[in-house]
N, C-alpha and C. Protein backbone atom coordinates (compact mmCIF):
# COMPACT_ATOMS: atom_id res chain seq x y z
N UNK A 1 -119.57 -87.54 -40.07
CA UNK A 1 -119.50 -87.70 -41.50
C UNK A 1 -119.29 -86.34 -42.16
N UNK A 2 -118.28 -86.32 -43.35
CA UNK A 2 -118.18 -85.27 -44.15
C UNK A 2 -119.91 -84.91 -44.93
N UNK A 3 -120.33 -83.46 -44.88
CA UNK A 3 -121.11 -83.15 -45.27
C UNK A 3 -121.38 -82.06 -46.10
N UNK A 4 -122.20 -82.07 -47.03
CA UNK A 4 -122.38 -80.26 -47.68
C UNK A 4 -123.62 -80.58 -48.37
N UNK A 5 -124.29 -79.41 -48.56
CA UNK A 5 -125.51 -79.25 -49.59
C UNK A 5 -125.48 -78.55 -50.93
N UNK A 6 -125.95 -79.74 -51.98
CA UNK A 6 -125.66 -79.08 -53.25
C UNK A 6 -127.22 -79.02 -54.29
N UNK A 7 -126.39 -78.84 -55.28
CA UNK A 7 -127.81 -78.89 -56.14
C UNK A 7 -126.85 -79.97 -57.19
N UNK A 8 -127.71 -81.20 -58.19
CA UNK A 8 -127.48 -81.82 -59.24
C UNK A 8 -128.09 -81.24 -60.05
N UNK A 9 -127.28 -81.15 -61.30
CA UNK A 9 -127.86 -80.69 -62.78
C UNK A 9 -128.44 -82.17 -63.20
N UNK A 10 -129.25 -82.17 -64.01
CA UNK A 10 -130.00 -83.33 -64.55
C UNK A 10 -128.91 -84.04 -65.89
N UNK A 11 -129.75 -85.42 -66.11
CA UNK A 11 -128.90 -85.78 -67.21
C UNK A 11 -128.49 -85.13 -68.20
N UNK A 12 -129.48 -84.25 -68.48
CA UNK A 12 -129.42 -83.79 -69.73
C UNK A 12 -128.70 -82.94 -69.87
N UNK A 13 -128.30 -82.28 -69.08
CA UNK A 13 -126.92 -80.91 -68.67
C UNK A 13 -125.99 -81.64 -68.37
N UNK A 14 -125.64 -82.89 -67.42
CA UNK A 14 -124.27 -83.37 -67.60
C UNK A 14 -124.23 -83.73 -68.87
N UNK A 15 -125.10 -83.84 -69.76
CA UNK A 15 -124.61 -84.99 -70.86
C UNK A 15 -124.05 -83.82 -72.13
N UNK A 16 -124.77 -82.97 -72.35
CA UNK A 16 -124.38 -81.98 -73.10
C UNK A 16 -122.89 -80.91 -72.44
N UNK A 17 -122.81 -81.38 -71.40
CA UNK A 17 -121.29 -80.92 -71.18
C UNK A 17 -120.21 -81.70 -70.97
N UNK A 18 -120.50 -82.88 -71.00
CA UNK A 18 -119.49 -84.02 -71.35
C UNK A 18 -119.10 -83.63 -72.94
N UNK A 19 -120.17 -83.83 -73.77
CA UNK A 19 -119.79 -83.27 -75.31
C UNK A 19 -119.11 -82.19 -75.01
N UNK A 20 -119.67 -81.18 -74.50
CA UNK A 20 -118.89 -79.52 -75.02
C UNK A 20 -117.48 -80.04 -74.31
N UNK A 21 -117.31 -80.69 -73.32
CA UNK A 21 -115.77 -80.41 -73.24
C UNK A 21 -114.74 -81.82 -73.59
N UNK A 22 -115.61 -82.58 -74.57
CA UNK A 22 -114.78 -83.61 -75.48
C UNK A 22 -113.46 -83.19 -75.93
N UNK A 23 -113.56 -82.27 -76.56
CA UNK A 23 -112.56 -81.70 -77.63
C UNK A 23 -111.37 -81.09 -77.06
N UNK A 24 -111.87 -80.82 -75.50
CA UNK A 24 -110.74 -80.16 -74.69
C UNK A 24 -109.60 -80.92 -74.09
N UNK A 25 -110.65 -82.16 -73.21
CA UNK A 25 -110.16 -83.48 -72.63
C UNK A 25 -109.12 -83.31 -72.78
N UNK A 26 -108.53 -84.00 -73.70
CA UNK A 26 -107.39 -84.48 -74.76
C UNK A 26 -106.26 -83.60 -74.39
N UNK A 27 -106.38 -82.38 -74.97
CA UNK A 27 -105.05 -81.40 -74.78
C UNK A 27 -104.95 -81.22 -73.60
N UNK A 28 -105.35 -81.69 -72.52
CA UNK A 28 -105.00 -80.67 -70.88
C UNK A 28 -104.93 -82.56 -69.94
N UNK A 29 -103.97 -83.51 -70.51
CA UNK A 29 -103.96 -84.56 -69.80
C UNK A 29 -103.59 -84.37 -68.33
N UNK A 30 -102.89 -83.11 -67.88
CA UNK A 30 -102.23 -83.05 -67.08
C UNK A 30 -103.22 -82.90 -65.67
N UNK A 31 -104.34 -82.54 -66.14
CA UNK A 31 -105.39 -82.13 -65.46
C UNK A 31 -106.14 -83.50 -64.84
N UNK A 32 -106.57 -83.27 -63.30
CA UNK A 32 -107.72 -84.64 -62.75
C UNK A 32 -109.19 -84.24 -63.46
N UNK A 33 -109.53 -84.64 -64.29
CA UNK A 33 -110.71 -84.42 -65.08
C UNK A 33 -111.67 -85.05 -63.54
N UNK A 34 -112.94 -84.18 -63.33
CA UNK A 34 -113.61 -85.14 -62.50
C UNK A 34 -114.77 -86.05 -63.07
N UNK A 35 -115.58 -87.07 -62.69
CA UNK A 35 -116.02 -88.02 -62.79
C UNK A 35 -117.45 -87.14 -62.97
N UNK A 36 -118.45 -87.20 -64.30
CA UNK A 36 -118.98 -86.57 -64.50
C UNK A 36 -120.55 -86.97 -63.18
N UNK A 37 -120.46 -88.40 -62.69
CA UNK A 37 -121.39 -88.48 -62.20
C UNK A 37 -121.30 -87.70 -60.22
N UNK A 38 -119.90 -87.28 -60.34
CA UNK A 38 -119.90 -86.42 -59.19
C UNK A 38 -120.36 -85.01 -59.02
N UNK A 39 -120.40 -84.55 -60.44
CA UNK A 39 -120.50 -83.47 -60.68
C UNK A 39 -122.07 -82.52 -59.69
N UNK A 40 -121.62 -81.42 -59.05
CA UNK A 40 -122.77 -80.88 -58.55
C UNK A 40 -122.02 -79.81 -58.01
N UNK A 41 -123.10 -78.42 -57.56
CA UNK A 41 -123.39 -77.45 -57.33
C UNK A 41 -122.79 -77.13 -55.83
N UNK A 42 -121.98 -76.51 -54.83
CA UNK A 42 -122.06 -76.55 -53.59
C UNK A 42 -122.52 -75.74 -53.37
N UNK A 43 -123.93 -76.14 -52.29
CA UNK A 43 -124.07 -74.56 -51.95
C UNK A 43 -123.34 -74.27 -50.76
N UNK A 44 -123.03 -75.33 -49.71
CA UNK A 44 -122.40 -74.74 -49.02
C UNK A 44 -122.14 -76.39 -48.20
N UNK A 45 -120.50 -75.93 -47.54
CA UNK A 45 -119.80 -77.18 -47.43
C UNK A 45 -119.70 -77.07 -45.71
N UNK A 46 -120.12 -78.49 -45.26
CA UNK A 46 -120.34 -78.48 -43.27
C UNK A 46 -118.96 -79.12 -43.22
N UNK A 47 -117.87 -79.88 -43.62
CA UNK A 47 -117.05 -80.59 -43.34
C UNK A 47 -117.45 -81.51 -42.82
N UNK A 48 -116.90 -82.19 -41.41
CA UNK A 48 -117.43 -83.35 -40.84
C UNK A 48 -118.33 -83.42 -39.71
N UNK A 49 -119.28 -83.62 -39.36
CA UNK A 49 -120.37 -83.50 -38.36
C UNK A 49 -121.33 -83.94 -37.98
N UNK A 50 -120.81 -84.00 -36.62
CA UNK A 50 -121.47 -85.00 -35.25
C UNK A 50 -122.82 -85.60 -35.94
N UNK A 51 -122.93 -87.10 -35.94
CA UNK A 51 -124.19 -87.71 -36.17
C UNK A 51 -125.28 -87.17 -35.21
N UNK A 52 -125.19 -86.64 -33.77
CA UNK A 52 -125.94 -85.96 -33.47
C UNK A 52 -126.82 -84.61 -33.90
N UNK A 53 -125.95 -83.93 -34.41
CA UNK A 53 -126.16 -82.97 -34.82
C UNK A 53 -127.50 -82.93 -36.65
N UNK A 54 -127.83 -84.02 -36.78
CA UNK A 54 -128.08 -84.02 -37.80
C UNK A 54 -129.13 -84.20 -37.80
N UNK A 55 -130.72 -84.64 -36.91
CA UNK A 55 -132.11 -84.15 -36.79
C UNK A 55 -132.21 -83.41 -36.92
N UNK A 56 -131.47 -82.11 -36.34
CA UNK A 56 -131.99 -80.57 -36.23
C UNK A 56 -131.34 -80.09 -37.93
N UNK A 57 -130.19 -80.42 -38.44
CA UNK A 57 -129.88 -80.28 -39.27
C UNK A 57 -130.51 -80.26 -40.61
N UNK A 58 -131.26 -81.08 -40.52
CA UNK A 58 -132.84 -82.07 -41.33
C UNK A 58 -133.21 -81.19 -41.29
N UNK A 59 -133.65 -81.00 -40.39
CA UNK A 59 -135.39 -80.05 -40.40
C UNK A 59 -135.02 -78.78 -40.42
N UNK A 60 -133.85 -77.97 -40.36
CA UNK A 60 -133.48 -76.63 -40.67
C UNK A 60 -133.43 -76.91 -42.13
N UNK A 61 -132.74 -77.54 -42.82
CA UNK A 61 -132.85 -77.59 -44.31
C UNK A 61 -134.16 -77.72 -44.37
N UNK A 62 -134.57 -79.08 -44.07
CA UNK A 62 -136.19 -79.20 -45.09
C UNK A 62 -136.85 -77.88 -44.92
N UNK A 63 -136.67 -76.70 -43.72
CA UNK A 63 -137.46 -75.56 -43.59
C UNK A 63 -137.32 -74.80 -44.97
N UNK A 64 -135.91 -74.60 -45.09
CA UNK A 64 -135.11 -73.98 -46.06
C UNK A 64 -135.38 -74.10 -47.50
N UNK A 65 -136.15 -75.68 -47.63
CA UNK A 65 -136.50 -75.60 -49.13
C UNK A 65 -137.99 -75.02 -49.12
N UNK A 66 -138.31 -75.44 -47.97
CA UNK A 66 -139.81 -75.11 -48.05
C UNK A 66 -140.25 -73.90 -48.34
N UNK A 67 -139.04 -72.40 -48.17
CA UNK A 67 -139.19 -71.10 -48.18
C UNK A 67 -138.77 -70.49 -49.42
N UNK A 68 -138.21 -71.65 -50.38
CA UNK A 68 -137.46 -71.48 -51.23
C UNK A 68 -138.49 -71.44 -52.84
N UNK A 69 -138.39 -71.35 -53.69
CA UNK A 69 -138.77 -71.56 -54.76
C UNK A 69 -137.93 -72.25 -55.98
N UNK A 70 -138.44 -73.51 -56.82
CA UNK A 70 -137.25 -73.86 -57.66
C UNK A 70 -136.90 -72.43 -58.82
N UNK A 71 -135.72 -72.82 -59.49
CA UNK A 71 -134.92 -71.97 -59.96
C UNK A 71 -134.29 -71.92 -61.57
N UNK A 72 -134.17 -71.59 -62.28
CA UNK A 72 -133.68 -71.91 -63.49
C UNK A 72 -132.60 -71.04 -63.64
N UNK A 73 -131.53 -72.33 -63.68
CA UNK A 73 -130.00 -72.08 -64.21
C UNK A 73 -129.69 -72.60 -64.86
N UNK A 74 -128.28 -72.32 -65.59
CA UNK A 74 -127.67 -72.89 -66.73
C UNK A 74 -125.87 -73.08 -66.57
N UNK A 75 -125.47 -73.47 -66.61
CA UNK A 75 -124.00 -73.68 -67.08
C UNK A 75 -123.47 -72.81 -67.93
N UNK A 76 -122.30 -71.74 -67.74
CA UNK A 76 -122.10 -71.65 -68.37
C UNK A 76 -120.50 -71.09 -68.48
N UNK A 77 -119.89 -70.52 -69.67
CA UNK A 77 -118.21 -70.17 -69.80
C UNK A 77 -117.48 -71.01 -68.64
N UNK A 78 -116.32 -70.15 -68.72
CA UNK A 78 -115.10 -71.24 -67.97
C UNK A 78 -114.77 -70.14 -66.99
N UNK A 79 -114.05 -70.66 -65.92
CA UNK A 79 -112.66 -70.22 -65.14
C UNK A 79 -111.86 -70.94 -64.22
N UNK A 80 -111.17 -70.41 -63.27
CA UNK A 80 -110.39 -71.26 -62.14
C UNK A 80 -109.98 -70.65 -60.80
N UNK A 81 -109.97 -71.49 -60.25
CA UNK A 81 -109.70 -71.11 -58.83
C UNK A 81 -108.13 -71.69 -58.09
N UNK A 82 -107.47 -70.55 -58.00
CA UNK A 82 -107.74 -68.78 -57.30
C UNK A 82 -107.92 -68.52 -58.61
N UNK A 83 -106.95 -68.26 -59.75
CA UNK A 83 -107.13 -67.49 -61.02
C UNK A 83 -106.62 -68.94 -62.11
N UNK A 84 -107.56 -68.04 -63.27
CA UNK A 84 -106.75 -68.87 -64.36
C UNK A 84 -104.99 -69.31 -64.80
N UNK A 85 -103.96 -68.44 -64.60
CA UNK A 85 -102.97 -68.36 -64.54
C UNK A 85 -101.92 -69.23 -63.06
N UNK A 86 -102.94 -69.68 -62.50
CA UNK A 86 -102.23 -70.23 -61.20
C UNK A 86 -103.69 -71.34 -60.75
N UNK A 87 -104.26 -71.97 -62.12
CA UNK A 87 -105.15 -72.76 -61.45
C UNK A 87 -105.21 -73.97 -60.36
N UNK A 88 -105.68 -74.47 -59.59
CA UNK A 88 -105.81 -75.66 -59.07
C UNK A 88 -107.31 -76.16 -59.18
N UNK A 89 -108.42 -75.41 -59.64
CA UNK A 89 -109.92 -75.64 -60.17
C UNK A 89 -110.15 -75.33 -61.78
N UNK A 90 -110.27 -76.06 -62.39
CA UNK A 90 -111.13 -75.71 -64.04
C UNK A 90 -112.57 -75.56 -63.43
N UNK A 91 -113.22 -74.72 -64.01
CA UNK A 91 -114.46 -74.94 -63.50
C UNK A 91 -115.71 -74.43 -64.76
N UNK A 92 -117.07 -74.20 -64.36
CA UNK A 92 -118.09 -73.86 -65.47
C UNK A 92 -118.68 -72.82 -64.75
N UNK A 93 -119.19 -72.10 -64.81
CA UNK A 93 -119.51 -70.71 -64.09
C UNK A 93 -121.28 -71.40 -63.78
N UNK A 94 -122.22 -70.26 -63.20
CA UNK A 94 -123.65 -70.67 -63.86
C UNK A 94 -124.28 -69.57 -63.74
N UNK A 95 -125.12 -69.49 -64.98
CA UNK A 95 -125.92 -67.95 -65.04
C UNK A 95 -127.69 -68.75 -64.93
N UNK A 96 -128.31 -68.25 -64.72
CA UNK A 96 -129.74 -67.66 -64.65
C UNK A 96 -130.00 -67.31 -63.43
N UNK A 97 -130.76 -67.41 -62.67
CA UNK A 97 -130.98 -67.21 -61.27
C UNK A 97 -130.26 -67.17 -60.45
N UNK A 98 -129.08 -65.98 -60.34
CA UNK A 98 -127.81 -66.18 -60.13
C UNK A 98 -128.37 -65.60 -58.11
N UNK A 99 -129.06 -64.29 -58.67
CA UNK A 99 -129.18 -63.66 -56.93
C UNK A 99 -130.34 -64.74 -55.89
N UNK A 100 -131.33 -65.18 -56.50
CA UNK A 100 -131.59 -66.58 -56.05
C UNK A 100 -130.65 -67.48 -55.26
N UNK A 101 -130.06 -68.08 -56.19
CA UNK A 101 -129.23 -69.20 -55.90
C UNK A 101 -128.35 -68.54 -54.54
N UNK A 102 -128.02 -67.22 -54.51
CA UNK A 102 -126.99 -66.42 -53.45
C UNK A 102 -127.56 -66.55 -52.06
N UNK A 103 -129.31 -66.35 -51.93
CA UNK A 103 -129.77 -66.14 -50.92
C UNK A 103 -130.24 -68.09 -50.41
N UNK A 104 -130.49 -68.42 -51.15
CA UNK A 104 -130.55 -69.90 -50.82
C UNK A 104 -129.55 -70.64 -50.51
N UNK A 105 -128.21 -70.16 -50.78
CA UNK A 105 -126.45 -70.83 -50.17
C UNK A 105 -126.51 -70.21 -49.40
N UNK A 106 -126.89 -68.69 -48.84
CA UNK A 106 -126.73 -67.90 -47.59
C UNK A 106 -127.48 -68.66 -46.47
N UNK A 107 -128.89 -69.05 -46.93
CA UNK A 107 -129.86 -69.55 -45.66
C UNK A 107 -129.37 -70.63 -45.50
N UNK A 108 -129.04 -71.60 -46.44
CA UNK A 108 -128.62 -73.08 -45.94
C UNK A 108 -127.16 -72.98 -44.97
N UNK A 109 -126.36 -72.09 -45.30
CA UNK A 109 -125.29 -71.89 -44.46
C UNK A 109 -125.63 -71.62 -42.68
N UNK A 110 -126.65 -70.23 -43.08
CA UNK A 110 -126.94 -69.91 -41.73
C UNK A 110 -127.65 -71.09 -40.54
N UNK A 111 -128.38 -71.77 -41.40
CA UNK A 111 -129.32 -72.86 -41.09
C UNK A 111 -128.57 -73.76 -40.50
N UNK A 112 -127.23 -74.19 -41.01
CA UNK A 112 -126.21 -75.40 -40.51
C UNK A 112 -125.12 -74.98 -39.28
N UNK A 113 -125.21 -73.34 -39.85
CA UNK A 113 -124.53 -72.77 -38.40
C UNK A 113 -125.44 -73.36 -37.11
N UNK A 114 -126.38 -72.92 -37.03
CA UNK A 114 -127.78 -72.71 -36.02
C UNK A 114 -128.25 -74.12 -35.34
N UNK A 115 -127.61 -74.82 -36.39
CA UNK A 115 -127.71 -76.51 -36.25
C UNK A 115 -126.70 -76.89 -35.63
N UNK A 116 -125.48 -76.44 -35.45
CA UNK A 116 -124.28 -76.80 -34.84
C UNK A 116 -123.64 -77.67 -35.79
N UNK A 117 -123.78 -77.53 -37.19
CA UNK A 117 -123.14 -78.33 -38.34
C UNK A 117 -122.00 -77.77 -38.69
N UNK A 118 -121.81 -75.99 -38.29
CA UNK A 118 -120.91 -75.20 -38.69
C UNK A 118 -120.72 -75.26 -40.00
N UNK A 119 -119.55 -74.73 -40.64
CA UNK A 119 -119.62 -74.16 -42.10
C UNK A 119 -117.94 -73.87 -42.39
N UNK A 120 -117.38 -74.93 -42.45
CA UNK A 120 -116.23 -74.70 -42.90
C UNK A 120 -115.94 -73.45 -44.05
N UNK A 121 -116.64 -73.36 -45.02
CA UNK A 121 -116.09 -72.63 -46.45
C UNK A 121 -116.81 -71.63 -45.93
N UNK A 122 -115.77 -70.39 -45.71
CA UNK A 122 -116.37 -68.97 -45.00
C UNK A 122 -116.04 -68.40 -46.18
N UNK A 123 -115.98 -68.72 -47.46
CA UNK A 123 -115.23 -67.60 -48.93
C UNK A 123 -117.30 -66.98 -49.13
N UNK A 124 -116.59 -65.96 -49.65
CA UNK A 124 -117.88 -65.45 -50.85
C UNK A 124 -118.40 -66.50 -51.52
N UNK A 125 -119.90 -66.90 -51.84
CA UNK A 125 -120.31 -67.98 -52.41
C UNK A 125 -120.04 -67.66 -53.76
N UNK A 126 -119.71 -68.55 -54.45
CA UNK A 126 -119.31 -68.05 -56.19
C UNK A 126 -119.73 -69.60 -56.87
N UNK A 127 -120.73 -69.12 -57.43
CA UNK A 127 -121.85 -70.35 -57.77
C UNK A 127 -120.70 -70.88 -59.50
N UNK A 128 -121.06 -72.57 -59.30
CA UNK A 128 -119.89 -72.73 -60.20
C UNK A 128 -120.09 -74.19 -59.80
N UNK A 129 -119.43 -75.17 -61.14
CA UNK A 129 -119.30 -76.51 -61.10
C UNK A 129 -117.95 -76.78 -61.75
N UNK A 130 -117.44 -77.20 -60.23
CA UNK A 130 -115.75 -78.00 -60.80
C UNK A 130 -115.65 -78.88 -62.17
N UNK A 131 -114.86 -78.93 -62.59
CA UNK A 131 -114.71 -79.74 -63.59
C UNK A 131 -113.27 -81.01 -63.87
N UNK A 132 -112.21 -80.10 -63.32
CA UNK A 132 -110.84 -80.92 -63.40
C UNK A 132 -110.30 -80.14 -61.91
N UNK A 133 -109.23 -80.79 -61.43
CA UNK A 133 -108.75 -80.51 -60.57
C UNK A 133 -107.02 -80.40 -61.02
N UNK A 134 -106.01 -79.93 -60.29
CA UNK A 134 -104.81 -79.17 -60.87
C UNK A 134 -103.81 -80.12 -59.66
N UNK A 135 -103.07 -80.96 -59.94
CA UNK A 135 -102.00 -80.97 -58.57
C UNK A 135 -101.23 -79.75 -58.21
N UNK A 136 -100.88 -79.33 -59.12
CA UNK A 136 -99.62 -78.27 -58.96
C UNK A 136 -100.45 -76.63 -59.57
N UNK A 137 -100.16 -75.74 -59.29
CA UNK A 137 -100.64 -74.08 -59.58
C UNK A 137 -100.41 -74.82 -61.01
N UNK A 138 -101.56 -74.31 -61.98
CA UNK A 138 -101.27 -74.74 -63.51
C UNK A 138 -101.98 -73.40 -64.62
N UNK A 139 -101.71 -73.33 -65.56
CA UNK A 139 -102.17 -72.15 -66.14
C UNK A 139 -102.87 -72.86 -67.57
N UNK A 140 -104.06 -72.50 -66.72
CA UNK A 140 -105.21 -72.90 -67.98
C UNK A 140 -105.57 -71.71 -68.30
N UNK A 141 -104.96 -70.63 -68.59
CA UNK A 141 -105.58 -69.60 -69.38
C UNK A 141 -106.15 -70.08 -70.61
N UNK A 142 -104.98 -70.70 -71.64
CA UNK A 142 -105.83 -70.92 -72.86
C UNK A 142 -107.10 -72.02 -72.80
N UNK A 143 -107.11 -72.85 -71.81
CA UNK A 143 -108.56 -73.52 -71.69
C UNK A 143 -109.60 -72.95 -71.54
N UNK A 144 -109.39 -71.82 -70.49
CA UNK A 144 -110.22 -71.03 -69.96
C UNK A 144 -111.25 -70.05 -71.18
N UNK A 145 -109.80 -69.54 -71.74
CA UNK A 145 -110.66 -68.84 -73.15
C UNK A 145 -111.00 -69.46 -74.42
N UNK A 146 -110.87 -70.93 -74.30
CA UNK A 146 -111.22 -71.81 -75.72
C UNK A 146 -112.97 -72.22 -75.10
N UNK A 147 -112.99 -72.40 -73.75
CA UNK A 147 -113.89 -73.15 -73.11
C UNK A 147 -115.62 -71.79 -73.09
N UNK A 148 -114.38 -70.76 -72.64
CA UNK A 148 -115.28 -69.56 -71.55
C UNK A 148 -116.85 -69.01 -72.70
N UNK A 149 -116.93 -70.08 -74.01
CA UNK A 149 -117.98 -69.42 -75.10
C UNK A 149 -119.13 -70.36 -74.71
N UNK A 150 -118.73 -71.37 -73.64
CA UNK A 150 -119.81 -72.51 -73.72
C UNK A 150 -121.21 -71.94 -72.90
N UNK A 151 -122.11 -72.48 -73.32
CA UNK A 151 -123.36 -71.58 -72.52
C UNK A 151 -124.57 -72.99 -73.30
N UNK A 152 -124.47 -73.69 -71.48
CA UNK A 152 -125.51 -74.83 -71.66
C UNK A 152 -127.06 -74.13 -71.60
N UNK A 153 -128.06 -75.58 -71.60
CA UNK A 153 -129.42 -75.54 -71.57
C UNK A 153 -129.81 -75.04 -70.60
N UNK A 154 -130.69 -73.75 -70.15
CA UNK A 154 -131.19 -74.01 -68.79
C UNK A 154 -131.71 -75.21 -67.83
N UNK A 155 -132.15 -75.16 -67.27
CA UNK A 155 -133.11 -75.99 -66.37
C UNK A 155 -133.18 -75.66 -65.05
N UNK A 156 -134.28 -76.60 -64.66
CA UNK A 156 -134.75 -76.23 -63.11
C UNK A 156 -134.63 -76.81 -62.08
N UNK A 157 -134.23 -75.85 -61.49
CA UNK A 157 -133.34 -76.33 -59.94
C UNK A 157 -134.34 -76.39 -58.91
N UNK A 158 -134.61 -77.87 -58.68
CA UNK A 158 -135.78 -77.61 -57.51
C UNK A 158 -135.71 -78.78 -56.81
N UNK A 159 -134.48 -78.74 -55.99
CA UNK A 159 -134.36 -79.65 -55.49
C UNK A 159 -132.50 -79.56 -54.18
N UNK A 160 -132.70 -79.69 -53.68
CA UNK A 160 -131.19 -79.46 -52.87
C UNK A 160 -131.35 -80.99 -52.13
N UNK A 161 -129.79 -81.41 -51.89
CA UNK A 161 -129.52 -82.47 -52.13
C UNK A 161 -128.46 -82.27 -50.17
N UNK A 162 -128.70 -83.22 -49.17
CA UNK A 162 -127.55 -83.24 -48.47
C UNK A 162 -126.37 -84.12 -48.80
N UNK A 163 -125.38 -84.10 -49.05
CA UNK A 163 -124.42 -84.80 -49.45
C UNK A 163 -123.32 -85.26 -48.45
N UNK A 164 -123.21 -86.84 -48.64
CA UNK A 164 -122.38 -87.24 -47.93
C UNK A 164 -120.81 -87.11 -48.52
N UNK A 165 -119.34 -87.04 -48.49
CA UNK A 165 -118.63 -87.45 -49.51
C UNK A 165 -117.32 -87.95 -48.69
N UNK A 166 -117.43 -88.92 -49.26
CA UNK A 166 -116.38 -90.39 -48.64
C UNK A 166 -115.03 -90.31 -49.95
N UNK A 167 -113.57 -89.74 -49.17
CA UNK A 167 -112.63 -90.55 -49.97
C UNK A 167 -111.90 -91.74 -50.11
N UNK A 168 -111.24 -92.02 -50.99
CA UNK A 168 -110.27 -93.09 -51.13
C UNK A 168 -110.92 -93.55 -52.05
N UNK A 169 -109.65 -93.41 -53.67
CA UNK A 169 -110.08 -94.08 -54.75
C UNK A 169 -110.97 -93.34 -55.09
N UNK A 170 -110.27 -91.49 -54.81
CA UNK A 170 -111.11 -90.40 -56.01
C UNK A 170 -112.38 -90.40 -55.26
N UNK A 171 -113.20 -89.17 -55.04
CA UNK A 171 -114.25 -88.92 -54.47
C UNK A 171 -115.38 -89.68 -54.65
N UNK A 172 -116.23 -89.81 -53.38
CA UNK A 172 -117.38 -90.41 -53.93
C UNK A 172 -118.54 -89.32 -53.35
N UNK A 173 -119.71 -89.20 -53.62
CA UNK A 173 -120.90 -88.27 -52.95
C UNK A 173 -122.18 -89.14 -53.21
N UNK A 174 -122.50 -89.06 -51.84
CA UNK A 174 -123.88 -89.93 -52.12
C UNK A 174 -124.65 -89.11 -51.31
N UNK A 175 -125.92 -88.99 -51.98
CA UNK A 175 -127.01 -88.46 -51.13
C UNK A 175 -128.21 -88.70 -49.98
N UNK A 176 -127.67 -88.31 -48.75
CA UNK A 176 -128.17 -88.59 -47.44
C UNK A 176 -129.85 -88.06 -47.21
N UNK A 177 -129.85 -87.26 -48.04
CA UNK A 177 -131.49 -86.52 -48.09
C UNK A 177 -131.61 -85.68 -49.15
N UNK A 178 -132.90 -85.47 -49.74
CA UNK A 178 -132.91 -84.33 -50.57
C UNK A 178 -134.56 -83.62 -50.07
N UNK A 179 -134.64 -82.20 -50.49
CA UNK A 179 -135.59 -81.91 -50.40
C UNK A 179 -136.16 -81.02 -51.28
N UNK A 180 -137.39 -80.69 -52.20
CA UNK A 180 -137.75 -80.20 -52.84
C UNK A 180 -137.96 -78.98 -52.54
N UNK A 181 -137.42 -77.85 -53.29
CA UNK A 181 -137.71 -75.99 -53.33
C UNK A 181 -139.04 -76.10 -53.70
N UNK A 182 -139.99 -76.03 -52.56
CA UNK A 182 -141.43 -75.80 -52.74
C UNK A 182 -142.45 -74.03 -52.40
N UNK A 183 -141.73 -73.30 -52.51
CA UNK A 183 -142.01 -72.00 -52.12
C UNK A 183 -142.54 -71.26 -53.42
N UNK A 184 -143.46 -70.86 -53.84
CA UNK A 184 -144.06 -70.24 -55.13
C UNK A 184 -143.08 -69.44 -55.22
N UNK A 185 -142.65 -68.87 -56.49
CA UNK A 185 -141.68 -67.80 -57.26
C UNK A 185 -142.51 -66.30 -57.32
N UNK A 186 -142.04 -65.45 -56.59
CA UNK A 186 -142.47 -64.02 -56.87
C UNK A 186 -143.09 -64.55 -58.52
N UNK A 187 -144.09 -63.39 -58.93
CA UNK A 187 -144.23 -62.96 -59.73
C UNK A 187 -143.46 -62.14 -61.08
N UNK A 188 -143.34 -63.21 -62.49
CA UNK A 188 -142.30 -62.25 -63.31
C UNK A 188 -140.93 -63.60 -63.12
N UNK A 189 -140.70 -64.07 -61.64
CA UNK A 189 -140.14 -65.07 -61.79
C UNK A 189 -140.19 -66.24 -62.23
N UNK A 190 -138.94 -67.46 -62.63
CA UNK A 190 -139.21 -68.32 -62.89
C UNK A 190 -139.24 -69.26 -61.22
């Protein structure tokens, strides 16, 4: 089964960014807007892997939250991937607990290596929630800078999610396990 581990923003952050990007919708038809209830965080993507492989897989994650502490992030500005000028990703950036969030996509990666889940996406982790998808290289610069002022609600991330995701008829992701970031926060932290 296709696999990866993410984080979900709560209702209340998809719902306030469905509004913020109402107004945009419209002008950029050309764009695969995605399905707001797909919407989530990758921390890091296994591709497809051996049903065997997935006890040990378990319990290296569940370790992983256990060491972890939840987190407060937010949504926020725009960009695209590779660049704005040649997009095939619209996306939402995310700020608060940004060096957090870095070392917790690092361990879950290492964790799925170690598991024999491997780790397809070897890029720099660059924390971020897709938004539309591009068939062709497309230049959303001006989306990018009509969009890039938006700066959602925080909230708290305490929770990582294993994700299954099945195509045909536009993505689907359903969640195979989740486990709670139960690790106290340094001091000074959230």
């Amino acid at each position: 089964m296709r696999l990866f581990v993410g984080l979900l923003p709560p209702p209340p952050v998809r719902d306030e960014l469905i509004l913020a990007l109402e107004a945009h919708r419209p002008r950029w038809p050309g764009l695969r807007w995605l399905d707001p209830a797909t919407w989530h965080v990758t921390l890091s993507f296994f591709g497809e892997v051996p049903e065997q492989v997935l006890p040990e897989l378990r319990t290296r994650l569940a370790d992983v939250a256990a060491h972890h502490a939840p987190m407060t992030l937010s949504l926020t500005g725009a960009g695209a991937f590779p660049s704005a000028g040649a997009a095939r990703v619209f996306l939402t950036g995310l700020g608060g607990d940004r060096p957090e969030l870095a070392r917790l996509a690092d361990r879950v990666g290492a964790e799925a290596l170690g598991a024999g889940a491997g780790q397809t996406d070897r890029r720099r982790f660059t924390p971020h929630l897709s938004l539309a998808r591009c068939r062709a290289d497309t230049d959303v610069s001006p989306l990018v800078e009509a969009f890039g002022a938006f700066s959602g609600t925080a909230w708290e991330a305490g929770t990582v999610h294993l994700m299954r995701s099945d195509f045909g008829g536009g993505a689907r992701y359903q969640t195979v396990e989740e486990w709670p970031l139960t690790a106290r926060a340094p001091r000074g932290q959230s």
